[in-house]
Protein backbone atom coordinates (compact mmCIF):
# COMPACT_ATOMS: atom_id res chain seq x y z
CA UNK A 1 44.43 -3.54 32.11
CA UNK A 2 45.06 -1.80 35.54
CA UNK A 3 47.99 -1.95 37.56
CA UNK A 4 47.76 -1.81 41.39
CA UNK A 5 49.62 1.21 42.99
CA UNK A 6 51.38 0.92 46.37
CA UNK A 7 53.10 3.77 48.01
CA UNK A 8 57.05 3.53 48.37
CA UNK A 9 57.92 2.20 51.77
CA UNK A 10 60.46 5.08 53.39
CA UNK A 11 63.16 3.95 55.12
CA UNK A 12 63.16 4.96 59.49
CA UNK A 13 65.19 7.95 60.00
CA UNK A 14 68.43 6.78 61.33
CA UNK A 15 69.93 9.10 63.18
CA UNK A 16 73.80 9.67 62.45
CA UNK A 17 76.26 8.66 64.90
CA UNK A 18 77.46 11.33 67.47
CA UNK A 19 81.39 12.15 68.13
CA UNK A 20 83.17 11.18 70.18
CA UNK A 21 83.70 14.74 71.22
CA UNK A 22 80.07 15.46 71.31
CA UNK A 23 79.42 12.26 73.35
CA UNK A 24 82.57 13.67 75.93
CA UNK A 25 80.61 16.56 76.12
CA UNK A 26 76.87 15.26 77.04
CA UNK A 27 78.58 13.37 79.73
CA UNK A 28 80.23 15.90 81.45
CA UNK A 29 76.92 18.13 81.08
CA UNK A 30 75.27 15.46 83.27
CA UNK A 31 78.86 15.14 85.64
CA UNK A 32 78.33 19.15 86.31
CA UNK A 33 74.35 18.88 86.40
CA UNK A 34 74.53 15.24 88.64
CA UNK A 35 77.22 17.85 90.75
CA UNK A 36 74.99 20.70 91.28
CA UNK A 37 72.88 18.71 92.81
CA UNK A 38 74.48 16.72 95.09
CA UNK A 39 75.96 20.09 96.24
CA UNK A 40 72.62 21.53 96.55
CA UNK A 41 71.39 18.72 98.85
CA UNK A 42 74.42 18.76 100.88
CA UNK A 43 73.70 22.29 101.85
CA UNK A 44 69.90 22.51 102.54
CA UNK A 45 70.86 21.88 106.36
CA UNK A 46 72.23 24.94 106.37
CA UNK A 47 68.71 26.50 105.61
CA UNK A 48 67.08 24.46 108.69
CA UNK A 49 65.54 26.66 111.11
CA UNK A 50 68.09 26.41 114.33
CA UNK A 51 66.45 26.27 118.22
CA UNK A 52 68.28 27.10 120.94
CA UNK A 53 66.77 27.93 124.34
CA UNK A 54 68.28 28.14 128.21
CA UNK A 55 69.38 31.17 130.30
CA UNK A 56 70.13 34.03 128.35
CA UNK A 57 72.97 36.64 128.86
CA UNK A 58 71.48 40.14 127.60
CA UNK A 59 74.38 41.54 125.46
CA UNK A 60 72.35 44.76 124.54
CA UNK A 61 68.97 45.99 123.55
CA UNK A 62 68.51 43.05 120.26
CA UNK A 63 71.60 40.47 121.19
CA UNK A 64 71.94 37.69 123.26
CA UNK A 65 73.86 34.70 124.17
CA UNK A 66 72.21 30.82 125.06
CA UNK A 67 74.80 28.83 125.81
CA UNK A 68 77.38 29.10 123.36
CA UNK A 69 74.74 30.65 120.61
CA UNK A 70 75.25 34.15 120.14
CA UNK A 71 71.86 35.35 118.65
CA UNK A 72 70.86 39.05 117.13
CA UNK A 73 67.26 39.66 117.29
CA UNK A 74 65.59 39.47 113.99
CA UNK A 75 63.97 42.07 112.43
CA UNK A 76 64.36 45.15 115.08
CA UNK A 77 67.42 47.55 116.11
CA UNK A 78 67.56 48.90 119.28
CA UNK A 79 70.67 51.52 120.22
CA UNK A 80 74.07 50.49 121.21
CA UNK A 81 75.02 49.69 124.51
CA UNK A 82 77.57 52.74 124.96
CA UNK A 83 74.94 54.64 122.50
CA UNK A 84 73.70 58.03 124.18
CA UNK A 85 70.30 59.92 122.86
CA UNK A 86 68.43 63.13 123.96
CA UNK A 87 65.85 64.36 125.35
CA UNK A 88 64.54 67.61 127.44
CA UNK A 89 68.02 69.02 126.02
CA UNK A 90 69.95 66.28 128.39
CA UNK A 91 71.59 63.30 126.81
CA UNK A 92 71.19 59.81 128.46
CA UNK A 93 72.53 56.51 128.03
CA UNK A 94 69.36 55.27 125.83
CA UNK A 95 71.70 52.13 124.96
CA UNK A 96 71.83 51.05 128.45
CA UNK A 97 68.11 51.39 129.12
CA UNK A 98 67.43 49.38 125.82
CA UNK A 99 69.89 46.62 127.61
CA UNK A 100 67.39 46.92 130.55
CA UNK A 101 64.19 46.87 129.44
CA UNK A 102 65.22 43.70 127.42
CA UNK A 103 66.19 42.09 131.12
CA UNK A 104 62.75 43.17 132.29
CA UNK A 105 61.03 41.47 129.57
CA UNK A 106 63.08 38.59 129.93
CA UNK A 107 62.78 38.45 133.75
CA UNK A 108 64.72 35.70 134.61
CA UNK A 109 62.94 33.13 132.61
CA UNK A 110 63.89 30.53 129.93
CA UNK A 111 64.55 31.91 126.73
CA UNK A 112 63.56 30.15 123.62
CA UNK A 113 65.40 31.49 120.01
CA UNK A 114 64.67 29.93 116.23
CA UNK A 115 65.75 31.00 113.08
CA UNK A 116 67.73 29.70 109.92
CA UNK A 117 69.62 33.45 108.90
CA UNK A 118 73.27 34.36 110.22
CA UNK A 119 74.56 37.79 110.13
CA UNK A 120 78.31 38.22 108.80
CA UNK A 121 79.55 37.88 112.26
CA UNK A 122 77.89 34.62 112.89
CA UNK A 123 75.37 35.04 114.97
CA UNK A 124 71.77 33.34 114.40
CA UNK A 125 69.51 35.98 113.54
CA UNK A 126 66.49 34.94 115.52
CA UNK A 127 63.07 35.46 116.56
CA UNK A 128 62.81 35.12 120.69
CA UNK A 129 60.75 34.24 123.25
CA UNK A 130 60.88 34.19 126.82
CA UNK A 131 57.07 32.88 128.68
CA UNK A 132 55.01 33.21 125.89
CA UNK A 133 56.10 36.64 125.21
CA UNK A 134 57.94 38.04 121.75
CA UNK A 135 60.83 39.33 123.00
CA UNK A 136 61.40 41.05 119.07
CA UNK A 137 57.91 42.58 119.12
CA UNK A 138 58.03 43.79 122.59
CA UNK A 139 61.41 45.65 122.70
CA UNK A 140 59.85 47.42 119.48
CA UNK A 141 56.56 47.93 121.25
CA UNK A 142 58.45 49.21 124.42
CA UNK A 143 60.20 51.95 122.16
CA UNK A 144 63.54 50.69 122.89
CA UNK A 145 63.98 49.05 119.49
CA UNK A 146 63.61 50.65 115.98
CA UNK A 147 61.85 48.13 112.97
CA UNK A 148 64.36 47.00 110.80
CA UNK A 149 63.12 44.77 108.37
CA UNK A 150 59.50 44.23 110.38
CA UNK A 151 57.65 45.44 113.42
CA UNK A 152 56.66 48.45 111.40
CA UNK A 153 53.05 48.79 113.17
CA UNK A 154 54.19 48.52 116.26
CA UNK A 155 57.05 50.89 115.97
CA UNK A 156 54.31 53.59 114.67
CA UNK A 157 52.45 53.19 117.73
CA UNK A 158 55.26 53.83 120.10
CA UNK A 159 56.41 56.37 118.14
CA UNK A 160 53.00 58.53 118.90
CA UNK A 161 53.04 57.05 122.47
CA UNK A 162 56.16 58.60 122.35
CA UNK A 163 57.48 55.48 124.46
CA UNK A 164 61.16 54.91 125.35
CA UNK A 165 63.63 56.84 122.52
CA UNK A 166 60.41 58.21 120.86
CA UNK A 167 60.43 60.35 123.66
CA UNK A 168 63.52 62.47 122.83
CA UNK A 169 65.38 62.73 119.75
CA UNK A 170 67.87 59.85 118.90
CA UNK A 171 70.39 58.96 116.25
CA UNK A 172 69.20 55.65 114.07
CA UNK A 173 71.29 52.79 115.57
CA UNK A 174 72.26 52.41 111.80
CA UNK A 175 73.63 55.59 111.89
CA UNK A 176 75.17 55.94 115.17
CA UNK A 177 77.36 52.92 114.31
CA UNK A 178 78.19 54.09 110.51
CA UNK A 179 79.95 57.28 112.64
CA UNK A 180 81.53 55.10 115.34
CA UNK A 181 84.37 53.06 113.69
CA UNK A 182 84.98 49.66 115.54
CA UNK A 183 80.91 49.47 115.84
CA UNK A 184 79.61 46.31 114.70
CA UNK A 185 77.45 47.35 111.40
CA UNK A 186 74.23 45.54 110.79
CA UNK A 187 72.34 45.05 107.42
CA UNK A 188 68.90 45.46 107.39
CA UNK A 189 66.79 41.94 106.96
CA UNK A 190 63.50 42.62 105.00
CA UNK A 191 62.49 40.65 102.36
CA UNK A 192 64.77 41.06 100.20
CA UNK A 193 67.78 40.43 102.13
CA UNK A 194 66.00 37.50 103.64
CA UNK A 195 66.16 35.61 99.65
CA UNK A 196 69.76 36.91 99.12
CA UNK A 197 70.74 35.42 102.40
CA UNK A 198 68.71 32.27 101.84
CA UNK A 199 70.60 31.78 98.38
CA UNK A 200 74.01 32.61 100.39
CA UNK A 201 73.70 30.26 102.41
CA UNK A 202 72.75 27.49 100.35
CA UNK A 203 75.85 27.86 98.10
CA UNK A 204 78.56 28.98 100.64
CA UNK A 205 81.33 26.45 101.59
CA UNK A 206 82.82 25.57 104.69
């Protein structure tokens, strides 16, 4: 005589009540990660590109003012208003000309700035236009700006041209201001930089 066989049935995995504690704990997980977010959101405006266009006062050689936006060019460094460089053994004030060949460029038209990066003195860092032209490009072009963070190529070619302080011998803006306390200093804004500052200025507060 044969018996019939039938597998034990197993009883679901219950899984044992949590804690109160751990339960507390979950829940503010989710409070700080729900927070995060909220916080995050609230701040990607800061990270929207900024326009601002109109009549432009020409601080120096890579600053500006529109309106009541104070903007640094992006990307170049051209010498200090009350700089000074050299050249056939005579120095000259290569921080004024850098001023002026920025008003010739400009030449009395509209100027159009965008960008979404502010140095630590609160000014847009921005990438310029005035009639079509690139005002960042063309003061590096003109040899009255140094690449800082960009522009590279076309600070190489006025460097052979040996065009505006490529034609004598100059201190780096950089520099010049690093031995002249009271100078506003300037960070350089590659790549880099560009992330850090994009993190900054998610997660800065007012």
């Amino acid at each position: 005589m044969s018996r019939s066989w039938s597998p034990r049935r197993r009883r679901p995995y219950v899984a044992p009540p949590r804690s109160l504690w751990r339960r507390l704990m979950d829940y503010g997980l989710a409070v700080i990660i729900l927070g995060l977010l909220i916080l995050l959101a609230a701040r990607l405006d800061r990270v929207e590109t900024r326009k601002t266009q109109g009549t432009a006062i020409v601080n120096d050689g890579d600053s500006i003012t529109l309106g009541t936006e104070r903007i640094r060019m992006r990307g170049i460094d051209a010498p200090e208003y009350t700089q000074t460089c050299r050249r056939n053994g005579t120095d000259y004030p290569c921080g004024t000309l850098a001023r002026q060949s920025l008003v010739r460029l400009i030449a009395g038209k509209p100027v159009s700035c965008a960008g979404w990066q502010r140095d630590r003195y609160g000014r847009l860092l921005g990438d310029c236009t005035a009639g079509g032209k690139d005002l960042n490009r063309a003061q590096v072009e003109a040899g009255w700006a140094v690449a800082f963070g960009d522009f590279e190529s076309e600070e190489a070619t006025a460097r052979a041209g040996k065009a505006g302080i490529w034609a004598g011998t100059f201190d780096q803006p950089q520099d010049w201001r690093d031995s002249h306390h009271g100078e506003v200093v300037e960070r350089k804004h590659g790549t880099l930089a560009s992330i850090g500052d994009a993190v900054r200025e998610i997660f800065r507060f007012w």
